[in-house]
N, C-alpha and C. Protein backbone atom coordinates (compact mmCIF):
# COMPACT_ATOMS: atom_id res chain seq x y z
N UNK A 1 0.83 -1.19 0.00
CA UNK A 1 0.00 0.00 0.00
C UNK A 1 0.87 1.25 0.00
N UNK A 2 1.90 1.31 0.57
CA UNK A 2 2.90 2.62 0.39
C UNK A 2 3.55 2.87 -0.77
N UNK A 3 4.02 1.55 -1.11
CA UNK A 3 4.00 1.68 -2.48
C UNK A 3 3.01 2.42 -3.52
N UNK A 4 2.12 2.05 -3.54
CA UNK A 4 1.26 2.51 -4.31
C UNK A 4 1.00 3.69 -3.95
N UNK A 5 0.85 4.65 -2.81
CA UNK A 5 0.81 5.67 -2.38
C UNK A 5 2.03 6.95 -3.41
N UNK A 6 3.24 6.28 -3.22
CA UNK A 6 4.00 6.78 -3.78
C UNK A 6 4.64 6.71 -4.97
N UNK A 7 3.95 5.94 -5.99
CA UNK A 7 4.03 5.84 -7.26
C UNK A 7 2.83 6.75 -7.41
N UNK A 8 1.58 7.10 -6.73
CA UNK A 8 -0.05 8.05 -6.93
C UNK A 8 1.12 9.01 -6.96
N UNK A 9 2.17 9.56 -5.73
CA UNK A 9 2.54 10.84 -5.31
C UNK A 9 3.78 11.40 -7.01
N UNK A 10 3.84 10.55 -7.52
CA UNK A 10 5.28 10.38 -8.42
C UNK A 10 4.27 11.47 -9.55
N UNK A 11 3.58 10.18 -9.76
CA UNK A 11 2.71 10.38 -11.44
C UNK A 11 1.89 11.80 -11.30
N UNK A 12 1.39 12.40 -9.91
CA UNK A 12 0.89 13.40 -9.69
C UNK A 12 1.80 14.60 -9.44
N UNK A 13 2.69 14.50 -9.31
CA UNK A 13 4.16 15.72 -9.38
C UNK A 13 4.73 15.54 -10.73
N UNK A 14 4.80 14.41 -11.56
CA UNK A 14 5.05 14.24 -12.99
C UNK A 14 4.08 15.33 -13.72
N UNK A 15 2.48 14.94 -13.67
CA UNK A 15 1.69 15.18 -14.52
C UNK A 15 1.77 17.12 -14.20
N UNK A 16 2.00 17.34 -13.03
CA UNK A 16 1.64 18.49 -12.79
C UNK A 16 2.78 19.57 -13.83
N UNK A 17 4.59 18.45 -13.57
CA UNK A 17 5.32 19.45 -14.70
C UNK A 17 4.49 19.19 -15.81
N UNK A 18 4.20 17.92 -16.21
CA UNK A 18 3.85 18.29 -18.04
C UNK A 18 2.98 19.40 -18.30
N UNK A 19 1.96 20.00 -17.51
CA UNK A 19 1.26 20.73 -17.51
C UNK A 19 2.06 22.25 -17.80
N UNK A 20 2.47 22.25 -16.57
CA UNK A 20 3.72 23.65 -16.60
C UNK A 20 4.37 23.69 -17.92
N UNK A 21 5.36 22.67 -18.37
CA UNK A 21 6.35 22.57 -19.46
C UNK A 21 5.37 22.57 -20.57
N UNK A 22 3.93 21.92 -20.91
CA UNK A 22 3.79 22.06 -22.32
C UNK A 22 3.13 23.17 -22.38
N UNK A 23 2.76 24.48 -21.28
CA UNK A 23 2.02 25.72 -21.73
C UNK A 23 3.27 26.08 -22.12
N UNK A 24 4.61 25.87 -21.60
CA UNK A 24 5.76 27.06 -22.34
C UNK A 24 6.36 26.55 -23.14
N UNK A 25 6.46 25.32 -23.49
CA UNK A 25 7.08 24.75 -24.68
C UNK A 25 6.21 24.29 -26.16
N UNK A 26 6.56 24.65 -27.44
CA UNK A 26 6.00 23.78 -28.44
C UNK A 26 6.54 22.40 -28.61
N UNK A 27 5.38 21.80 -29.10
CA UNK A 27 5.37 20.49 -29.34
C UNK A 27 6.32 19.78 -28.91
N UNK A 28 5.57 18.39 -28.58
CA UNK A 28 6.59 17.34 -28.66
C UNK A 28 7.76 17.68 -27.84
N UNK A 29 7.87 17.91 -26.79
CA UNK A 29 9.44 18.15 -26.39
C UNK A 29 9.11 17.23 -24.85
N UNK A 30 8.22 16.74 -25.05
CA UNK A 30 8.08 15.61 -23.50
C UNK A 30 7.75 14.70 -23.35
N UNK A 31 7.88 13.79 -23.21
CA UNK A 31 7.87 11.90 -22.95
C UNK A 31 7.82 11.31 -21.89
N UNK A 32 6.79 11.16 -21.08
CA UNK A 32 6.08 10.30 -20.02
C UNK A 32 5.90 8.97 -20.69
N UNK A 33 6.68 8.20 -19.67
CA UNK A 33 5.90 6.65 -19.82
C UNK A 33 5.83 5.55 -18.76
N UNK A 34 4.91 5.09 -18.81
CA UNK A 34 4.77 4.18 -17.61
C UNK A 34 4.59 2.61 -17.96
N UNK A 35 5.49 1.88 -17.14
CA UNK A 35 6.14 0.52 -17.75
C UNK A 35 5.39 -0.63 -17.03
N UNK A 36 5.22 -1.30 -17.22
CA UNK A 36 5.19 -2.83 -15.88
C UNK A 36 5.61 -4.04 -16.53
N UNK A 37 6.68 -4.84 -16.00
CA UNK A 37 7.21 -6.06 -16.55
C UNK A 37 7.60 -6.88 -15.29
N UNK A 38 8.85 -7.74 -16.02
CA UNK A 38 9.76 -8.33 -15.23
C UNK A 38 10.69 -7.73 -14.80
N UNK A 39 12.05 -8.06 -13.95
CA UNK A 39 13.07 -7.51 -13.77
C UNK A 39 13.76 -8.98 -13.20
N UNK A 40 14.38 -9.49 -14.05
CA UNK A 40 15.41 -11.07 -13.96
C UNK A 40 16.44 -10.64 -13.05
N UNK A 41 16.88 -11.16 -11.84
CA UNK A 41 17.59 -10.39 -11.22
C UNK A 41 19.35 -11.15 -11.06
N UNK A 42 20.34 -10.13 -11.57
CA UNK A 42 21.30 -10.54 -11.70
C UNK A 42 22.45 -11.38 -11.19
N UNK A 43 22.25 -11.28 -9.83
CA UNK A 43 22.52 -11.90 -8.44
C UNK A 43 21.97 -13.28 -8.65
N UNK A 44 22.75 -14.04 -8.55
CA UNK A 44 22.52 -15.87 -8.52
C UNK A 44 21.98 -16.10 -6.51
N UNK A 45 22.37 -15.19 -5.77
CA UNK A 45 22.27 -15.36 -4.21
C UNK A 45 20.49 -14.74 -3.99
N UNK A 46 20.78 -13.49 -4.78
CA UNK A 46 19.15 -13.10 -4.85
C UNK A 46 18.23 -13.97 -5.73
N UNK A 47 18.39 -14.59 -6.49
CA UNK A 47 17.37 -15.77 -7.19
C UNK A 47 17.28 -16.58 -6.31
N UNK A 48 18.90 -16.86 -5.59
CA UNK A 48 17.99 -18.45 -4.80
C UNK A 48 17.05 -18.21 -3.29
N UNK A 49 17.25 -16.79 -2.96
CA UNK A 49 16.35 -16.58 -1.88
C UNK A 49 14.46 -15.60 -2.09
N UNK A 50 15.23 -14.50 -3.12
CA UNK A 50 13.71 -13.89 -3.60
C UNK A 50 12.90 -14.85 -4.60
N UNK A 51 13.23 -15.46 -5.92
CA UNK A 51 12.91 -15.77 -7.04
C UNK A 51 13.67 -15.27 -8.42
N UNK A 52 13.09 -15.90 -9.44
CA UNK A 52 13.82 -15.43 -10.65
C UNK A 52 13.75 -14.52 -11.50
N UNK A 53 12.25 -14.13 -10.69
CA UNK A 53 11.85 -12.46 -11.41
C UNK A 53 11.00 -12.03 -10.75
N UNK A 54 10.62 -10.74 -11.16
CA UNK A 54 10.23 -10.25 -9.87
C UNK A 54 8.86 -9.28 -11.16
N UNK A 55 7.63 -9.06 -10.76
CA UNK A 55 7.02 -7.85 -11.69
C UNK A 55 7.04 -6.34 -10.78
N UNK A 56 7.51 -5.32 -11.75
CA UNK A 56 7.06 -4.14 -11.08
C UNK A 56 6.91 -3.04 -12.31
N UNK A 57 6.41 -1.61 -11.69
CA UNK A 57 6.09 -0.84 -12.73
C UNK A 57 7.50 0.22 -12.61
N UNK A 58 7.40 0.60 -13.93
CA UNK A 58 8.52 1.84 -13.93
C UNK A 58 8.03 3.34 -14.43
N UNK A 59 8.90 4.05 -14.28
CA UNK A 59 8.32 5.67 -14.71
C UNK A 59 9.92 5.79 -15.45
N UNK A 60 9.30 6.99 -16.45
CA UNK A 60 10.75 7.13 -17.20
C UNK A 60 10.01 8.89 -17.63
N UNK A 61 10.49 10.00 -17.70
CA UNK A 61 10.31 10.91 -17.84
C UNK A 61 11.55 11.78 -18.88
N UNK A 62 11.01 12.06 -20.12
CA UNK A 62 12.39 12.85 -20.96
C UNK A 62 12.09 13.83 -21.36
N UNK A 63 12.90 14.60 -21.59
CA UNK A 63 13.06 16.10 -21.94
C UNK A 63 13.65 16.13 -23.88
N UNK A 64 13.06 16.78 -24.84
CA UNK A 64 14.02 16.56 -25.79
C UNK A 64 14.99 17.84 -25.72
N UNK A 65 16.19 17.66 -26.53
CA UNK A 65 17.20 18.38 -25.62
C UNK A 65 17.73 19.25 -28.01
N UNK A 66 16.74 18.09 -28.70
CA UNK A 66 17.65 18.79 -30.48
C UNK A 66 17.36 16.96 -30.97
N UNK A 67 16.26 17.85 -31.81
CA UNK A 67 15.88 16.99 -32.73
C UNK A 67 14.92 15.53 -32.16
N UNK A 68 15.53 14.52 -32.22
CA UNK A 68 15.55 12.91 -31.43
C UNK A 68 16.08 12.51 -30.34
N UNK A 69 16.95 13.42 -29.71
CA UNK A 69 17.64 13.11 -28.09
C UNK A 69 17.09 14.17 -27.28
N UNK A 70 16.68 13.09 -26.81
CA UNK A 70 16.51 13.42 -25.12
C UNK A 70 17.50 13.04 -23.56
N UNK A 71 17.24 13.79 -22.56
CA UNK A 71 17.74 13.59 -21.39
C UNK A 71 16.65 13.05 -20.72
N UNK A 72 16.55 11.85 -20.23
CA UNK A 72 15.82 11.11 -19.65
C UNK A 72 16.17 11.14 -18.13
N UNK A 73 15.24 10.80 -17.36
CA UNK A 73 15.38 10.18 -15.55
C UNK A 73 14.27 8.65 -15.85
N UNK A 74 14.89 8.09 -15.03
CA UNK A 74 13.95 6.57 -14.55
C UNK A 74 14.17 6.39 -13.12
N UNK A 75 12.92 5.59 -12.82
CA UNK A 75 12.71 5.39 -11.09
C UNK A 75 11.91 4.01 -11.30
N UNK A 76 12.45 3.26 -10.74
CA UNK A 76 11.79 1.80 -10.25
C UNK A 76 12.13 1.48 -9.09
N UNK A 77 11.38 0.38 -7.88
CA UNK A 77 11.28 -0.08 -6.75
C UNK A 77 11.06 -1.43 -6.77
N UNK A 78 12.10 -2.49 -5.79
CA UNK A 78 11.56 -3.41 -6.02
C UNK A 78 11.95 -4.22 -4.68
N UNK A 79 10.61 -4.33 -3.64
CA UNK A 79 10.37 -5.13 -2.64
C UNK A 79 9.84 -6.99 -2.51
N UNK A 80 10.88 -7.39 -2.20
CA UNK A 80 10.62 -9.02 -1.98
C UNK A 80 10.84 -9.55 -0.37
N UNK A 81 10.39 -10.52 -0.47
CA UNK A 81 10.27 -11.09 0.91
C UNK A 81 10.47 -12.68 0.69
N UNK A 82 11.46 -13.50 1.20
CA UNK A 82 12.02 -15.14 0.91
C UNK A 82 12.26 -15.57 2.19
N UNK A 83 13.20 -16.63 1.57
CA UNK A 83 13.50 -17.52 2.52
C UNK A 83 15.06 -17.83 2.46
N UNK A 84 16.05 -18.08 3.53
CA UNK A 84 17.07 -18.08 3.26
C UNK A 84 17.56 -20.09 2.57
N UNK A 85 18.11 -19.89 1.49
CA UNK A 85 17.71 -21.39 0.82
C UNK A 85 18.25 -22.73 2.54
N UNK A 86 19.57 -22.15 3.24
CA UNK A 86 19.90 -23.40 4.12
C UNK A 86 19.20 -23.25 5.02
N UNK A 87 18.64 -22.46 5.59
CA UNK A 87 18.30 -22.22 7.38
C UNK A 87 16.51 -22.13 7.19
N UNK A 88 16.20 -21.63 6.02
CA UNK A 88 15.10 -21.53 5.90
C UNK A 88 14.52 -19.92 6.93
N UNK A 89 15.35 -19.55 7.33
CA UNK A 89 14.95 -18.22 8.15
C UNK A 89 14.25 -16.99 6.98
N UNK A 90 13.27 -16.27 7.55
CA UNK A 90 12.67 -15.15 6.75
C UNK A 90 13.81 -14.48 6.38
N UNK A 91 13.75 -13.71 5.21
CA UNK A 91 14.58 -12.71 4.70
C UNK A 91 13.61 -11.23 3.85
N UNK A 92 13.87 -10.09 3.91
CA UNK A 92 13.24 -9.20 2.94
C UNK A 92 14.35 -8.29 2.32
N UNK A 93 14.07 -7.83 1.20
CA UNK A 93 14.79 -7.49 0.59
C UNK A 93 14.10 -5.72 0.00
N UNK A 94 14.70 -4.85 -0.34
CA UNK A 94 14.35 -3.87 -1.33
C UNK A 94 15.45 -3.12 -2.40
N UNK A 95 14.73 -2.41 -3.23
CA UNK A 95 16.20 -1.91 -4.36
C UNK A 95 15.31 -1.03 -4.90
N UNK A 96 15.86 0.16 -4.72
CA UNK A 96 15.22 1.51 -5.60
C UNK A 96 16.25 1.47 -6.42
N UNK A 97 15.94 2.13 -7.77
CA UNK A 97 16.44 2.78 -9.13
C UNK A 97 16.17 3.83 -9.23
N UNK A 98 17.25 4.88 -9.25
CA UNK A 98 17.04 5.87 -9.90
C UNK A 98 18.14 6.48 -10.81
N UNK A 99 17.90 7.07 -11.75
CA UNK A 99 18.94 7.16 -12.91
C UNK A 99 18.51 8.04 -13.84
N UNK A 100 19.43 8.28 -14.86
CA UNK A 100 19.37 9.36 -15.71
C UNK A 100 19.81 8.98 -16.84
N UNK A 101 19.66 10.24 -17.87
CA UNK A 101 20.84 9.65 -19.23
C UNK A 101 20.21 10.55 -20.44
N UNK A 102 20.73 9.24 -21.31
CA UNK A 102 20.32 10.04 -22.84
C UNK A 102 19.75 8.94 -24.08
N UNK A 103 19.12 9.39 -24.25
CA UNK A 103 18.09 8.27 -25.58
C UNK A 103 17.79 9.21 -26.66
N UNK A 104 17.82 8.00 -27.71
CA UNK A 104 17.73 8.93 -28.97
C UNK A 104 16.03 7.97 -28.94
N UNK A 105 15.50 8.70 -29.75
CA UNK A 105 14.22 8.47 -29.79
C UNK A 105 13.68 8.66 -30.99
N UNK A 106 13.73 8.52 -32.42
CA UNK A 106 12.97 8.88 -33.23
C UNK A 106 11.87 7.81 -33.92
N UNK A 107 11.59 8.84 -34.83
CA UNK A 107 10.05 7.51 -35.68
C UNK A 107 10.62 7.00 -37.07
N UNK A 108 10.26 6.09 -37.07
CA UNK A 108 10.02 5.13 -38.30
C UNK A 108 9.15 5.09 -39.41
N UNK A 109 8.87 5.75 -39.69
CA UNK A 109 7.47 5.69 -40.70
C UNK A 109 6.42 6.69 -39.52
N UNK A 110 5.37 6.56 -39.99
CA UNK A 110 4.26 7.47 -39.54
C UNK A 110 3.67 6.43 -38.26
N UNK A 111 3.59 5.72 -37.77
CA UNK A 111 3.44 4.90 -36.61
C UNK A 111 4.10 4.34 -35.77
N UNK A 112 5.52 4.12 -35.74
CA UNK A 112 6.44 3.48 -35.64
C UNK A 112 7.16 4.21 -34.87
N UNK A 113 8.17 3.81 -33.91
CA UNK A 113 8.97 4.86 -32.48
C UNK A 113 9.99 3.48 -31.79
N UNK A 114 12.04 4.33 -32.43
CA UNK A 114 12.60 3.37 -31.27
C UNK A 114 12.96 3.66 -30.88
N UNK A 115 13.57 3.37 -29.77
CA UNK A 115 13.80 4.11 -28.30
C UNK A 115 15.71 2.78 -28.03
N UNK A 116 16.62 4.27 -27.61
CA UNK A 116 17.85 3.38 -27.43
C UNK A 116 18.38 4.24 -26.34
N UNK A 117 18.27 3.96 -24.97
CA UNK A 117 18.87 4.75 -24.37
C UNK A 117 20.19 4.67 -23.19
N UNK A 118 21.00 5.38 -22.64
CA UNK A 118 21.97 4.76 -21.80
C UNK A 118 22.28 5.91 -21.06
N UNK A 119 22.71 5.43 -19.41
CA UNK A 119 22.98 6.12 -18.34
C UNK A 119 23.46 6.00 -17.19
N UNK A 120 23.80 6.69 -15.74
CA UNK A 120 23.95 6.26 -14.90
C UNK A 120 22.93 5.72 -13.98
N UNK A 121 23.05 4.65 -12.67
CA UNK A 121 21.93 4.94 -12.33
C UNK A 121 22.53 4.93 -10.90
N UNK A 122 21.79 5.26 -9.36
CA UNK A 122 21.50 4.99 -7.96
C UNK A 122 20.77 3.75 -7.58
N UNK A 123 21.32 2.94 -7.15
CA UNK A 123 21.56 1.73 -6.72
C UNK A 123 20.68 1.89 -5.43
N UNK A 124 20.08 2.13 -4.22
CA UNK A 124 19.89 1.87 -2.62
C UNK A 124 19.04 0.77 -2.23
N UNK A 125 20.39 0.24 -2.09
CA UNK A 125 19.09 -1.00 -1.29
C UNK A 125 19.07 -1.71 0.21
N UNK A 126 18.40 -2.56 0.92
CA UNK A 126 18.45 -2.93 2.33
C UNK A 126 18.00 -4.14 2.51
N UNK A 127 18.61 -5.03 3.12
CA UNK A 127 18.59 -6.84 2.85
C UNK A 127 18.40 -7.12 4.35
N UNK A 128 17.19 -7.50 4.66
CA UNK A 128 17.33 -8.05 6.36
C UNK A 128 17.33 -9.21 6.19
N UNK A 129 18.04 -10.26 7.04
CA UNK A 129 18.02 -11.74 6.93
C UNK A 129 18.52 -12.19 8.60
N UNK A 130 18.26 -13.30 8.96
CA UNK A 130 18.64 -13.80 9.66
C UNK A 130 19.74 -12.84 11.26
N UNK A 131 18.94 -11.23 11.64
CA UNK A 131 19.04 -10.46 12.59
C UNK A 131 20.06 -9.81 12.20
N UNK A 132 20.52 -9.71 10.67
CA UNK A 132 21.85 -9.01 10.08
C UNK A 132 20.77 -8.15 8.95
N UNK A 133 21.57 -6.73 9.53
CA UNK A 133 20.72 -5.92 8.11
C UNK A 133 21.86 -4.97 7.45
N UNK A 134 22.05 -5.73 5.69
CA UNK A 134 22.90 -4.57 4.91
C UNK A 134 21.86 -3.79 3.67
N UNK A 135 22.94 -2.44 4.16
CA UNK A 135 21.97 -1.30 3.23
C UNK A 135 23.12 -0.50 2.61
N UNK A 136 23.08 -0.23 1.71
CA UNK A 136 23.83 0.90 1.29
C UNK A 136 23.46 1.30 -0.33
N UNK A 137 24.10 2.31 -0.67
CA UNK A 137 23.86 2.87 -2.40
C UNK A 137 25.03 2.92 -3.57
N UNK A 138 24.86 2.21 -4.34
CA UNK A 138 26.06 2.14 -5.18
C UNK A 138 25.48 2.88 -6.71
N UNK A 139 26.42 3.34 -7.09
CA UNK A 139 26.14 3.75 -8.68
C UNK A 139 26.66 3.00 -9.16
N UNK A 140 25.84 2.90 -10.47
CA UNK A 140 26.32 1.52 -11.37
C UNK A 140 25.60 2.34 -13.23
N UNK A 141 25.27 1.71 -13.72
CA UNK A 141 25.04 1.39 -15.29
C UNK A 141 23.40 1.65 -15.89
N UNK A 142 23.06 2.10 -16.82
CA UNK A 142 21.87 1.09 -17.18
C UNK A 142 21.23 1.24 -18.70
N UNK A 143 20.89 0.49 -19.02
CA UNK A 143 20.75 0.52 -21.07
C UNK A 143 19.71 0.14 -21.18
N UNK A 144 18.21 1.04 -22.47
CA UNK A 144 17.11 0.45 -21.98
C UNK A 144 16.86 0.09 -23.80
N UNK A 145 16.28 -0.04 -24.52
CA UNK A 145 15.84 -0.12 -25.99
C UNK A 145 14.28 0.05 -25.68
N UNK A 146 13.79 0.23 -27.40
CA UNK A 146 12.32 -0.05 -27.32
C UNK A 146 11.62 0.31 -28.36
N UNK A 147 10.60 -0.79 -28.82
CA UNK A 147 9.84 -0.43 -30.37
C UNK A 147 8.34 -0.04 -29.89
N UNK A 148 7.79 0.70 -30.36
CA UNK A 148 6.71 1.35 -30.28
C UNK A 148 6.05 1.53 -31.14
N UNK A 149 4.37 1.59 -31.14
CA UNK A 149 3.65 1.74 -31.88
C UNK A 149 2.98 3.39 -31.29
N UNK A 150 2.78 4.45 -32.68
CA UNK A 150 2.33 5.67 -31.90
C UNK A 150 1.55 5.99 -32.58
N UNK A 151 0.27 6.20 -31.94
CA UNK A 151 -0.44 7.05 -32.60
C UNK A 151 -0.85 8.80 -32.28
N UNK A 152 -0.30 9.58 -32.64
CA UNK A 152 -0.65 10.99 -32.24
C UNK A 152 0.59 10.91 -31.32
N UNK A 153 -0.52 11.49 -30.07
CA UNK A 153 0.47 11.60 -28.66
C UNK A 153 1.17 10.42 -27.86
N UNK A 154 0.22 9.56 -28.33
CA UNK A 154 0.49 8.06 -27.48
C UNK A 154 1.02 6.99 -28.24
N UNK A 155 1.82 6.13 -27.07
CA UNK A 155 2.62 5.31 -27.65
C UNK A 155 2.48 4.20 -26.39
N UNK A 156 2.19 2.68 -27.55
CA UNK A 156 2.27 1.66 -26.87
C UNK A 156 3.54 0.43 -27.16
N UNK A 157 4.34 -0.15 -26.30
CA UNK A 157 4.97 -0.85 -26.57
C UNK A 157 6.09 -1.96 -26.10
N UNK A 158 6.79 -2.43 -26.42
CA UNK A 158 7.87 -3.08 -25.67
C UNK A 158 9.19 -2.78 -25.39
N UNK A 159 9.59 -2.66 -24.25
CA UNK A 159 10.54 -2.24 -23.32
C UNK A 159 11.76 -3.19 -22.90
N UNK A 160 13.20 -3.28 -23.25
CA UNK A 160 13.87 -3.96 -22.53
C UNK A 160 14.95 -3.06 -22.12
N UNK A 161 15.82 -3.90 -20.85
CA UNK A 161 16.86 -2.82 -20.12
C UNK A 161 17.52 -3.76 -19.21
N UNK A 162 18.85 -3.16 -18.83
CA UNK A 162 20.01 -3.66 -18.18
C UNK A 162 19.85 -2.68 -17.13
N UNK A 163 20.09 -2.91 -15.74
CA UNK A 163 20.30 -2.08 -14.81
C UNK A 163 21.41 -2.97 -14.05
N UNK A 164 22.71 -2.29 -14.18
CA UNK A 164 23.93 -2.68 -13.41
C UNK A 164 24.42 -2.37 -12.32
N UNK A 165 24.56 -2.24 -11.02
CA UNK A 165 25.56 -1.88 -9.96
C UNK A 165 25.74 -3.17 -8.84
N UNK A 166 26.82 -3.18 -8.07
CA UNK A 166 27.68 -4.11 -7.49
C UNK A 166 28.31 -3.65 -6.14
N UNK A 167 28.15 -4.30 -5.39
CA UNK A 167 28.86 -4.27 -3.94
C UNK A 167 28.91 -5.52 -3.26
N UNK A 168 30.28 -5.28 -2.12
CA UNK A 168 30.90 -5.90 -1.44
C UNK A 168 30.00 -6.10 0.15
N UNK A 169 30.25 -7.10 0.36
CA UNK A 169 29.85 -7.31 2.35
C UNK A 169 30.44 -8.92 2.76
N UNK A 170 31.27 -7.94 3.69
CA UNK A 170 32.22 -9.20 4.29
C UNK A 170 32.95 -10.18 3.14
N UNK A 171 33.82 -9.65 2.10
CA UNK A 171 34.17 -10.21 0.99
C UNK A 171 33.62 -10.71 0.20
N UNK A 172 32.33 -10.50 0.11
CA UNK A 172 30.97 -11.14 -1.00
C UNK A 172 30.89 -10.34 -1.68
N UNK A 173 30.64 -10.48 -3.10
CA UNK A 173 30.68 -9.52 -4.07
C UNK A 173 29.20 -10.15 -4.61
N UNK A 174 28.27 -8.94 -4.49
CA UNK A 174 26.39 -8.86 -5.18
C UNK A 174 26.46 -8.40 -6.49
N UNK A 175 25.14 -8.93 -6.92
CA UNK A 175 25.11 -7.32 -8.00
C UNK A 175 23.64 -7.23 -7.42
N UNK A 176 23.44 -5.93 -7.96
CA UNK A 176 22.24 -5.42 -8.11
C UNK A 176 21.30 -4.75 -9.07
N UNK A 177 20.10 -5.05 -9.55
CA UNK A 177 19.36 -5.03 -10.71
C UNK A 177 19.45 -6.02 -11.32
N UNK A 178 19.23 -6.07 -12.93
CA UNK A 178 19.30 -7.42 -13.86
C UNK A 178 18.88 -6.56 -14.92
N UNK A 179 18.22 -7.56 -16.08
CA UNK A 179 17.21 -7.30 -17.00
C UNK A 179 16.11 -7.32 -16.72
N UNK A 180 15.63 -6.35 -17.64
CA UNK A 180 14.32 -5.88 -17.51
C UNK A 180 13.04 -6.11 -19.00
N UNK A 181 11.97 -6.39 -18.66
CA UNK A 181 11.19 -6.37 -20.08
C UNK A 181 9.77 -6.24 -19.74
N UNK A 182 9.49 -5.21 -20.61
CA UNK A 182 7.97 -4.68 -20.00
C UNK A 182 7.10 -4.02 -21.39
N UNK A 183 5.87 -4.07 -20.73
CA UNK A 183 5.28 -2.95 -21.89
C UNK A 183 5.20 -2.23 -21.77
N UNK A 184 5.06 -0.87 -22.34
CA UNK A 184 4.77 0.28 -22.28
C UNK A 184 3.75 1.14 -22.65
N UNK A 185 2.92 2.33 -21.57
CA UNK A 185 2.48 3.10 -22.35
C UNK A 185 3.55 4.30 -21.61
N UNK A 186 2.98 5.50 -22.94
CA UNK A 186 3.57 6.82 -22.86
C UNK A 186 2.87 7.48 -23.95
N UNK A 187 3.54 9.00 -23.26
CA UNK A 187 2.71 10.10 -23.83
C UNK A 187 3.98 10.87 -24.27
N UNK A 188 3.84 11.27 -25.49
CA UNK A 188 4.19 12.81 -25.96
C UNK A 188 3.42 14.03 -25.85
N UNK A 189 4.34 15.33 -25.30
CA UNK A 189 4.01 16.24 -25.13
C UNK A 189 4.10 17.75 -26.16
């Protein structure tokens, strides 16, 4: 439920810039989209305690900056709750995304939209298991693609992406994120 609270609070501070930005800007210079897929998670230690994928929704918000590129931000969240595979003890897990970058974005014909984009991203995440809790934030990587069907303002379609970052605890080396694949809608502004 907080979740959802704060994806309502996201899309309602989103919608409110597009409002602002498209009275002062002409056309087309804004790209809202909202995702929901998988996210395969890269970590062989996190598969064997969360699962092998996980569904959640994403937000991706771009600016065009000349012509087909844009400066993009993305934000995804992703809360699980397992089991530790030997002891069987509860474990929960979380991992926010947040990140930035640059995508070229243009059309294909009169319906048609692909999307190639790459950036940094913010890593924070917090692992309770067995009365031990690690948290911390790493920057890492992330590469998204995507073919689209558009009509007018709107665009429906398919989404894939790499989200990379990595850390250490007690000589264990994680990663964090994976691949990603989702559908999409979005709006041009």
């Amino acid at each position: 439920m907080r979740n959802a609270k704060a994806w309502a609070k996201i899309i309602l501070v989103s919608l409110g810039a597009i409002a602002i930005f498209s009275n002062s800007m002409a056309g087309e210079r804004i790209m809202l989209s909202i995702s929901y897929g998988y996210l395969f998670p890269a970590d062989s230690g996190y598969r064997d305690i969360y699962g092998k994928s996980a569904m959640l929704p994403e937000f991706n918000l771009g600016f065009r900056i000349v012509s087909d590129l844009y400066v993009y931000g993305s934000y995804f969240s992703l809360s699980r709750n397992g089991v530790t595979p030997e002891l069987q003890e509860p474990a929960s897990s979380r991992q926010t995304f947040i990140g930035g970058g640059v995508a070229y974005f243009p059309s294909l014909g009169k319906h048609l939209k692909v999307y190639a984009g790459a950036g940094v991203v913010s890593a924070n995440y917090k692992e309770e298991a067995m009365g031990v809790t690690v948290k911390g934030n790493k920057l890492g990587t992330m590469a998204d693609v995507g073919i689209y069907f558009r009509e007018r303002y709107i665009f429906i379609g398919l989404h894939g992406g790499y989200y990379a970052a990595s850390d250490t605890y007690e000589g264990n080396n994680f990663k964090l994120g994976g691949a990603r694949a989702a559908v999409v809608l979005g709006f041009i502004f």
